[in-house]
C-alpha atoms as a PDB file:
ATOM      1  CA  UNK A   1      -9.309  13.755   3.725  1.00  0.00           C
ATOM      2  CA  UNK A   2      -9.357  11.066   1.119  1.00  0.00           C
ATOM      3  CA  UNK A   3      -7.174  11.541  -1.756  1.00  0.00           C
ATOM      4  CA  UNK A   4      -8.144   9.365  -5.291  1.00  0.00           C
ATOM      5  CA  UNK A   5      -6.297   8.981  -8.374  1.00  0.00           C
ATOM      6  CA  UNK A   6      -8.824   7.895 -11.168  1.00  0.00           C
ATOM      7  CA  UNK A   7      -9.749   7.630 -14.890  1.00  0.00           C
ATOM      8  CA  UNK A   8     -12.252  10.013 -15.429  1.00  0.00           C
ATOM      9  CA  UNK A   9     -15.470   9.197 -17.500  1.00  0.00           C
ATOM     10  CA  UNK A  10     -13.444  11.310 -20.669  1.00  0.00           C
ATOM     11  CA  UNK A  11     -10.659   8.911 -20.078  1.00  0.00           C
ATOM     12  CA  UNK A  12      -8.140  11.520 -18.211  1.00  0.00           C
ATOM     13  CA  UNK A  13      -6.202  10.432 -15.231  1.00  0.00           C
ATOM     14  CA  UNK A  14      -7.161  12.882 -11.785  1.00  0.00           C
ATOM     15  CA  UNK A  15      -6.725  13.121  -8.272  1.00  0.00           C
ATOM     16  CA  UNK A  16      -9.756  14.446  -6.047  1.00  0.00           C
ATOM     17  CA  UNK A  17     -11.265  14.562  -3.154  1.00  0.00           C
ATOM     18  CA  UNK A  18     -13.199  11.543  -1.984  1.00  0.00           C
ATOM     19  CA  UNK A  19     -16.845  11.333  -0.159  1.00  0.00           C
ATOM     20  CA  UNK A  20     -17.821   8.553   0.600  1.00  0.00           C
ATOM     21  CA  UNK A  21     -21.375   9.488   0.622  1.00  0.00           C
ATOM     22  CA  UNK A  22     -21.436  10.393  -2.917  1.00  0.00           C
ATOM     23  CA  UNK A  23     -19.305   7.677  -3.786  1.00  0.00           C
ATOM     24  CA  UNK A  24     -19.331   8.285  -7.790  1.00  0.00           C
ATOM     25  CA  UNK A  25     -17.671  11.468  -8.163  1.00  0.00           C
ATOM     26  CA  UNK A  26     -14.472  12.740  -6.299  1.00  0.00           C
ATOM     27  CA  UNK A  27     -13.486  16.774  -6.045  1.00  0.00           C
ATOM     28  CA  UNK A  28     -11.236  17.493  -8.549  1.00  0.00           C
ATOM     29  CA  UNK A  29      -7.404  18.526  -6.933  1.00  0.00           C
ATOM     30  CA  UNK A  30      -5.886  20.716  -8.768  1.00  0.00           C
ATOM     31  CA  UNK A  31      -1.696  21.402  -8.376  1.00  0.00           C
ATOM     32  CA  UNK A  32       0.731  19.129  -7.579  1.00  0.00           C
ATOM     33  CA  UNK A  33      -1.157  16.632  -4.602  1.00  0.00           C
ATOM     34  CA  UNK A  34       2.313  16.158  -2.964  1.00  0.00           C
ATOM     35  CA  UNK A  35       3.190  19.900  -2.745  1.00  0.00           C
ATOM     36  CA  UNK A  36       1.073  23.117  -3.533  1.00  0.00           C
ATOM     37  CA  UNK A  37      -2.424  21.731  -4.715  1.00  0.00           C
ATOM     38  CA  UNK A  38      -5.720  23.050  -4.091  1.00  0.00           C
ATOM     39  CA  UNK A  39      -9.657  21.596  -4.089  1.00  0.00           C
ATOM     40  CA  UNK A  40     -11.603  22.693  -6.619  1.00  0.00           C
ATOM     41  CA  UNK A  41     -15.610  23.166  -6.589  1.00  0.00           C
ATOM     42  CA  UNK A  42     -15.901  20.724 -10.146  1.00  0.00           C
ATOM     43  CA  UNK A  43     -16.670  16.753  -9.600  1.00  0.00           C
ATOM     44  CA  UNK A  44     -15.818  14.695 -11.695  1.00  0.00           C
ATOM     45  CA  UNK A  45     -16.983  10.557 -12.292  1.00  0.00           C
ATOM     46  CA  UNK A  46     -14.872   8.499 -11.093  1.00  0.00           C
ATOM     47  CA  UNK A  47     -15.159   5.590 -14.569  1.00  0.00           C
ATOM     48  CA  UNK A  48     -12.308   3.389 -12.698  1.00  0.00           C
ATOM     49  CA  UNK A  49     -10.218   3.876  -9.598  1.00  0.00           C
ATOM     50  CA  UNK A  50      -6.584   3.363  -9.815  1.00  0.00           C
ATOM     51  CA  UNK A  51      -4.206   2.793  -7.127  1.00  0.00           C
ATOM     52  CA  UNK A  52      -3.655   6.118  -5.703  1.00  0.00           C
ATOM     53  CA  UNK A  53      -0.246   6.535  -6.400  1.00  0.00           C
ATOM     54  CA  UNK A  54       2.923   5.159  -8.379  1.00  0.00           C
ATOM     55  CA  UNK A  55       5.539   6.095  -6.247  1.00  0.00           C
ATOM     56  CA  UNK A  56       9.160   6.144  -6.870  1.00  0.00           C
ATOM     57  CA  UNK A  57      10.183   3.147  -5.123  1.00  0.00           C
ATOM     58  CA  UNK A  58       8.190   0.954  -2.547  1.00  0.00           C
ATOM     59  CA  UNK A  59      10.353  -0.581   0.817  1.00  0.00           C
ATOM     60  CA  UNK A  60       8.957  -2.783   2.751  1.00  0.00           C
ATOM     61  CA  UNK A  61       9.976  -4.356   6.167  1.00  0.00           C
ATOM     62  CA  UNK A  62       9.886  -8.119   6.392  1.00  0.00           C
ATOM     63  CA  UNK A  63       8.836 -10.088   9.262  1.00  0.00           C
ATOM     64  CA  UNK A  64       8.070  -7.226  11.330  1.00  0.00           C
ATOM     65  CA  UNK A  65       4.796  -8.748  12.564  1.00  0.00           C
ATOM     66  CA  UNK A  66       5.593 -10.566  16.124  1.00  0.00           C
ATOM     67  CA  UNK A  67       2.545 -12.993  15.279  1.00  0.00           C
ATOM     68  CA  UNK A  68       3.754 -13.622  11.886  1.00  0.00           C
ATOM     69  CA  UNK A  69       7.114 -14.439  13.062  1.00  0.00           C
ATOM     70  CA  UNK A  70       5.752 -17.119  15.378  1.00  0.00           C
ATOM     71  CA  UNK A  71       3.521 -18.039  13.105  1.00  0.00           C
ATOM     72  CA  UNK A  72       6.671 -18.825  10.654  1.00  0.00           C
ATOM     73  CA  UNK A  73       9.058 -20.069  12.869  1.00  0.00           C
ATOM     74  CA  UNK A  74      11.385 -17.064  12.173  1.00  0.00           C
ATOM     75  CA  UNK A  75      13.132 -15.464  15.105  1.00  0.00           C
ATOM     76  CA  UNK A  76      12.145 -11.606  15.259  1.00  0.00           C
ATOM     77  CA  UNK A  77      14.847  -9.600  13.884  1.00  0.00           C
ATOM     78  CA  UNK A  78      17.471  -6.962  15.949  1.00  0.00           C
ATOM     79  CA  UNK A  79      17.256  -4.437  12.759  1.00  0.00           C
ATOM     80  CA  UNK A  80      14.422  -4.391  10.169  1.00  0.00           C
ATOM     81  CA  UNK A  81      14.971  -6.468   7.156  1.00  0.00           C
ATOM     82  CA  UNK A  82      14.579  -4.311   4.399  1.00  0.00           C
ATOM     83  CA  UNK A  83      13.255  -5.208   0.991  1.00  0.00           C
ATOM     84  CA  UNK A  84      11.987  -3.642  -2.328  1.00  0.00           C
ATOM     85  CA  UNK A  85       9.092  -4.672  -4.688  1.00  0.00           C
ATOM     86  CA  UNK A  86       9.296  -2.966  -7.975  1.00  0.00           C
ATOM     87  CA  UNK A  87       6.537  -0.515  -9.048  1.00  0.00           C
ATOM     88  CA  UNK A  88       5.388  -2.028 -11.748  1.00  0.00           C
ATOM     89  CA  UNK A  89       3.996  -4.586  -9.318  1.00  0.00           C
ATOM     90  CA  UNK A  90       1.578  -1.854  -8.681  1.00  0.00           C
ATOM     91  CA  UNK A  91      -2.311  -2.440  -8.993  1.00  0.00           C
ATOM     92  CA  UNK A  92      -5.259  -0.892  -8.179  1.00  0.00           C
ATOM     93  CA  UNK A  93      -7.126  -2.345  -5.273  1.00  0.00           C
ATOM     94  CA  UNK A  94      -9.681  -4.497  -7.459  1.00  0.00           C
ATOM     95  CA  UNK A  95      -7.430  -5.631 -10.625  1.00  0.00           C
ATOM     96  CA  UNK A  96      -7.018  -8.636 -10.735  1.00  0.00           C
ATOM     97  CA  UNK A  97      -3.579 -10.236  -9.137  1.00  0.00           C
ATOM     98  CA  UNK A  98      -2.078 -12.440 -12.365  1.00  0.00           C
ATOM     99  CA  UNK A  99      -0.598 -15.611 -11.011  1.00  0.00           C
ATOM    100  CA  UNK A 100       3.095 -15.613 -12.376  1.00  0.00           C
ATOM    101  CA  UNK A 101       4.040 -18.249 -15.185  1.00  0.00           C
ATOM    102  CA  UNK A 102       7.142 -18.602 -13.399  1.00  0.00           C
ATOM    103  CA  UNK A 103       5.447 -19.808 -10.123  1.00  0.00           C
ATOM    104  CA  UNK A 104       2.195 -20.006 -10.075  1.00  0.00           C
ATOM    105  CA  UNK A 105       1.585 -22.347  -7.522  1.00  0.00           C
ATOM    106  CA  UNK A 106       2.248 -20.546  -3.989  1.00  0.00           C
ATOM    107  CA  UNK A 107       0.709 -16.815  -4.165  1.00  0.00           C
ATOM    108  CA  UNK A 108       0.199 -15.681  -0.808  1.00  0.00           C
ATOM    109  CA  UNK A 109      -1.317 -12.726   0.658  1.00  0.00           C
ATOM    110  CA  UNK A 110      -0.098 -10.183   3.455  1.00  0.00           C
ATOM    111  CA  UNK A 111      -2.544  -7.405   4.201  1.00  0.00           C
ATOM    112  CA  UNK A 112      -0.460  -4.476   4.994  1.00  0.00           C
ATOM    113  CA  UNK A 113      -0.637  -0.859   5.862  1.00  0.00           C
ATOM    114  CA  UNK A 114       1.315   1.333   3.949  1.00  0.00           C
ATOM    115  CA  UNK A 115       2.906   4.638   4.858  1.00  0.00           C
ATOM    116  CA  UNK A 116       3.094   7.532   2.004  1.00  0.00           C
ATOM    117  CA  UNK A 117       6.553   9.493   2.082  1.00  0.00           C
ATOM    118  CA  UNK A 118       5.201  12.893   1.351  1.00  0.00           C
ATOM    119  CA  UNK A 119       8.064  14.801   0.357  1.00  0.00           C
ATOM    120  CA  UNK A 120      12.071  13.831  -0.148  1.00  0.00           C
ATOM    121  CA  UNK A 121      13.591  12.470   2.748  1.00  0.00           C
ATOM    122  CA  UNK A 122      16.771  11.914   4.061  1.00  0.00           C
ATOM    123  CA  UNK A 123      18.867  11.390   7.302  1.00  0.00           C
ATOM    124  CA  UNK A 124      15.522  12.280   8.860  1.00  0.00           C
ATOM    125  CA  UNK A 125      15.759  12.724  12.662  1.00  0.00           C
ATOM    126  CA  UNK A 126      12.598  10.393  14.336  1.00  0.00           C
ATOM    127  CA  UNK A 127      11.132  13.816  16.390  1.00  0.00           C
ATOM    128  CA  UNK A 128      10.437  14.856  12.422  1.00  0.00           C
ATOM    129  CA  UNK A 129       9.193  11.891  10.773  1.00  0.00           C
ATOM    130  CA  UNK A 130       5.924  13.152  11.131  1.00  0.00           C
ATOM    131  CA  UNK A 131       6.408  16.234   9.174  1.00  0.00           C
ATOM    132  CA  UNK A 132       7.294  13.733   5.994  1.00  0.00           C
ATOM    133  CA  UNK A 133       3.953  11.406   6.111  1.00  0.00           C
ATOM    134  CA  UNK A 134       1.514  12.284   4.033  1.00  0.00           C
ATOM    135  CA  UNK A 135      -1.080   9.780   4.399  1.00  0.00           C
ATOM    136  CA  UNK A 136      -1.678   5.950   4.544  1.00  0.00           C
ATOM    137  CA  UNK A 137      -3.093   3.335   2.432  1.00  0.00           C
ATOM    138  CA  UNK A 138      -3.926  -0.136   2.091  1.00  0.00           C
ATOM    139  CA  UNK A 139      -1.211  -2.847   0.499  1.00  0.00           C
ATOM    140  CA  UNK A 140      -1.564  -5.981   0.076  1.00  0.00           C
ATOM    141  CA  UNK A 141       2.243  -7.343  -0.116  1.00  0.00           C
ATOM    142  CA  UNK A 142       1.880 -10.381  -2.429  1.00  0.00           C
ATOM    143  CA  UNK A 143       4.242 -13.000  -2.425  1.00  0.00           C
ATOM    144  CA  UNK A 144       5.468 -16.629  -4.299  1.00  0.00           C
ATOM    145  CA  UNK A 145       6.867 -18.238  -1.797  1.00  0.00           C
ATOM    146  CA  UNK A 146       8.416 -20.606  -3.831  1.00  0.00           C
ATOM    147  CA  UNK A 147      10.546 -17.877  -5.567  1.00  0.00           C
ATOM    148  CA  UNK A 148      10.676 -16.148  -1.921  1.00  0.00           C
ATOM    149  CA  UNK A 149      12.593 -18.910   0.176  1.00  0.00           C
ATOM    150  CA  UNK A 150      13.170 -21.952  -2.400  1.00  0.00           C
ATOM    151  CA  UNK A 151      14.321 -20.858  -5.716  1.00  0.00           C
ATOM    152  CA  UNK A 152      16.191 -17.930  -4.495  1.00  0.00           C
ATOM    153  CA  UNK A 153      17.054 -17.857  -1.109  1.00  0.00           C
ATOM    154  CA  UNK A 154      17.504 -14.839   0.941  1.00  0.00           C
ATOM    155  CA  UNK A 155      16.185 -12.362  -2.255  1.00  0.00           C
ATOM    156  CA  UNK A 156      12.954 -11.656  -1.731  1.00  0.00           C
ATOM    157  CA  UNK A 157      12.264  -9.184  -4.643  1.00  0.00           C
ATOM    158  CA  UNK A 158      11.679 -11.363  -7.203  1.00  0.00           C
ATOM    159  CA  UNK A 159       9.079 -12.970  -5.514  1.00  0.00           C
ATOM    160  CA  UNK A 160       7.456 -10.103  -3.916  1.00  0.00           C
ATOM    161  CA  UNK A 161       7.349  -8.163  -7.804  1.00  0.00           C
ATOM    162  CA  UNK A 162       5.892  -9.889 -10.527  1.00  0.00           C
ATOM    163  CA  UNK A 163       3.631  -7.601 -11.824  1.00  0.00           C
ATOM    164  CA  UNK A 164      -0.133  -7.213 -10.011  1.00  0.00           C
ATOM    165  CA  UNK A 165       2.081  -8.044  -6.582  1.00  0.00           C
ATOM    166  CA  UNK A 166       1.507  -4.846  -4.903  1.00  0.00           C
ATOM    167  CA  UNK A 167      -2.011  -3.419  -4.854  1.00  0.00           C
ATOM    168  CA  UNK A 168      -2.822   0.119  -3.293  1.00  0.00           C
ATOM    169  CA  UNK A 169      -5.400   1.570  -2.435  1.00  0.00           C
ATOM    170  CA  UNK A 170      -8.717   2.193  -2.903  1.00  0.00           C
ATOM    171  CA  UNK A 171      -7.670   5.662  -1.519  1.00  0.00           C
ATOM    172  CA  UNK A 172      -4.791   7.832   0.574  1.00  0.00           C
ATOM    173  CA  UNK A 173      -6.382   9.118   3.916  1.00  0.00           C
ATOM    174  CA  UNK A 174      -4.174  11.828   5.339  1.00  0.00           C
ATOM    175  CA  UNK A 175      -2.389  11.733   8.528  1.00  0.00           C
ATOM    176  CA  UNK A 176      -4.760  14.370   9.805  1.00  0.00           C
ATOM    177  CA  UNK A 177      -7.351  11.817   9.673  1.00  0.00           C
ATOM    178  CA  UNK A 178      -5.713   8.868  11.980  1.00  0.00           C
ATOM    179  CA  UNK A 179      -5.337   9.509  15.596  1.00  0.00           C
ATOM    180  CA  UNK A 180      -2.859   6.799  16.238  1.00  0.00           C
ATOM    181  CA  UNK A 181      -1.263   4.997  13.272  1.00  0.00           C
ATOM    182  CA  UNK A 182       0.560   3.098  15.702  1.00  0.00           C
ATOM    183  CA  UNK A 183      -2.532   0.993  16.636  1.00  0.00           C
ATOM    184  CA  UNK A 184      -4.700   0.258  13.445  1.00  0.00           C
ATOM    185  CA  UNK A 185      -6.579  -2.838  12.701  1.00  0.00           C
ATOM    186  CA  UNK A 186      -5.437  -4.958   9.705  1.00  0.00           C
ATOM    187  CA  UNK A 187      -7.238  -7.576   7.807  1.00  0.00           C
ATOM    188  CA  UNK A 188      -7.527  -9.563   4.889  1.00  0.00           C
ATOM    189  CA  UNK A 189     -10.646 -11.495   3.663  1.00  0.00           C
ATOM    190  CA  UNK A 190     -10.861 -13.567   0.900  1.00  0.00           C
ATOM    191  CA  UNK A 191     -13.779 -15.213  -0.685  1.00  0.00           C
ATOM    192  CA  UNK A 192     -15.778 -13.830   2.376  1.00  0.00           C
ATOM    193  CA  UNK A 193     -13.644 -15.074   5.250  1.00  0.00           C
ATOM    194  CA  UNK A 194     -11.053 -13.764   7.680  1.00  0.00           C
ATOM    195  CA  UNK A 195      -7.699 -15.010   6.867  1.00  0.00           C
ATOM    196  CA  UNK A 196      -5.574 -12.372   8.860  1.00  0.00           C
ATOM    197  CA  UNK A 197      -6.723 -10.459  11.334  1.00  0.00           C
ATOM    198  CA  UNK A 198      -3.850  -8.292  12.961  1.00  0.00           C
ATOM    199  CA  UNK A 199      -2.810  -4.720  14.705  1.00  0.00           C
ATOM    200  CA  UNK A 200      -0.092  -2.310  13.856  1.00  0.00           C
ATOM    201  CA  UNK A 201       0.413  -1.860  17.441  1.00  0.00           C
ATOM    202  CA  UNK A 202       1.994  -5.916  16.738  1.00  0.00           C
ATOM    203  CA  UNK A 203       4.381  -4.595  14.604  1.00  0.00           C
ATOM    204  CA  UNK A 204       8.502  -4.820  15.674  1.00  0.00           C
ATOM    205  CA  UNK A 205       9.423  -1.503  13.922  1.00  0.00           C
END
């Protein structure tokens, strides 16, 4: 299943149910879409998508593409580096990204797949991870990487979270829906062309 958050065409925030043969109207969900929710038989227009969620924090792993560490020159890291970009970095998938004031001058792009924690997790044993993924979604992990590696080295957040740095979406597609997460194609076009072309089966962790 697809899972949408949108403004409806009376202005009200929803989640639904997305076909993408009928691509202007989503199933309304009713409930809470992380715990007991159900599928109701009333559409709704979608007037804008927005990302599909605003979670309570985002983590992200850096340099956990073998390509992209060659690419960079970095070795490949022994234990994930960990890093955070702040939620209100958040976009939906076509608002625009606002160049920062601060550093306008080297936004970069990192098409990424992102993993929805479905319900509170801790201490979680890897036979259960499963059983704590919702879905997955599309990120694009925006960066300056002037702020990134010049201006303030070795602290990534700031210039992975000016706002507009993190857009999601268009949709969540449940983990019911993808065979093998551990071997999805990832891209990223812009104006038209292919500027990264990549597999999660390329990824470290």
């Amino acid at each position: 299943m697809k899972i949408v958050r949108f403004l409806s065409g009376d202005k009200k925030i929803l989640y639904g149910a997305y076909n993408q043969d009928v691509p202007a109207v989503a199933r309304i969900i009713e409930g809470n879409v992380w715990g007991d929710y159900k599928i109701t038989s009333q559409d709704a227009p979608i007037g804008k998508l927005l990302a599909p969620l605003v979670p309570v924090n985002i983590l992200a792993l850096g340099i956990n593409y073998k390509k992209h560490g060659d690419e960079t020159a970095m070795s490949h890291p022994e234990q994930p580096i960990l890093f955070l970009k702040t939620t209100s970095s958040i976009v939906g998938q076509e608002g625009p990204i606002v160049l920062p004031a601060a550093g306008p001058d080297c936004v970069d792009y990192e098409a990424e797949l992102a993993v929805i924690i479905g319900r509170k997790a801790k201490n979680i044993k890897p036979a259960e991870v499963m059983d704590y993924i919702m879905g997955y979604t599309c990120a694009n992990d925006v960066s300056a990487r002037d702020w990134q590696f010049d201006k303030q080295k070795g602290q990534w957040a700031r210039g992975k979270s000016f706002d507009t740095f993190c857009p999601l979406g268009p949709w969540i597609v449940t983990k019911e829906e993808i065979a093998d997460p551990d071997d999805l194609g990832i891209r990223a076009i812009l104006s038209g062309r292919v500027v990264q072309d990549s597999r999660t089966s390329q990824m470290i962790f």
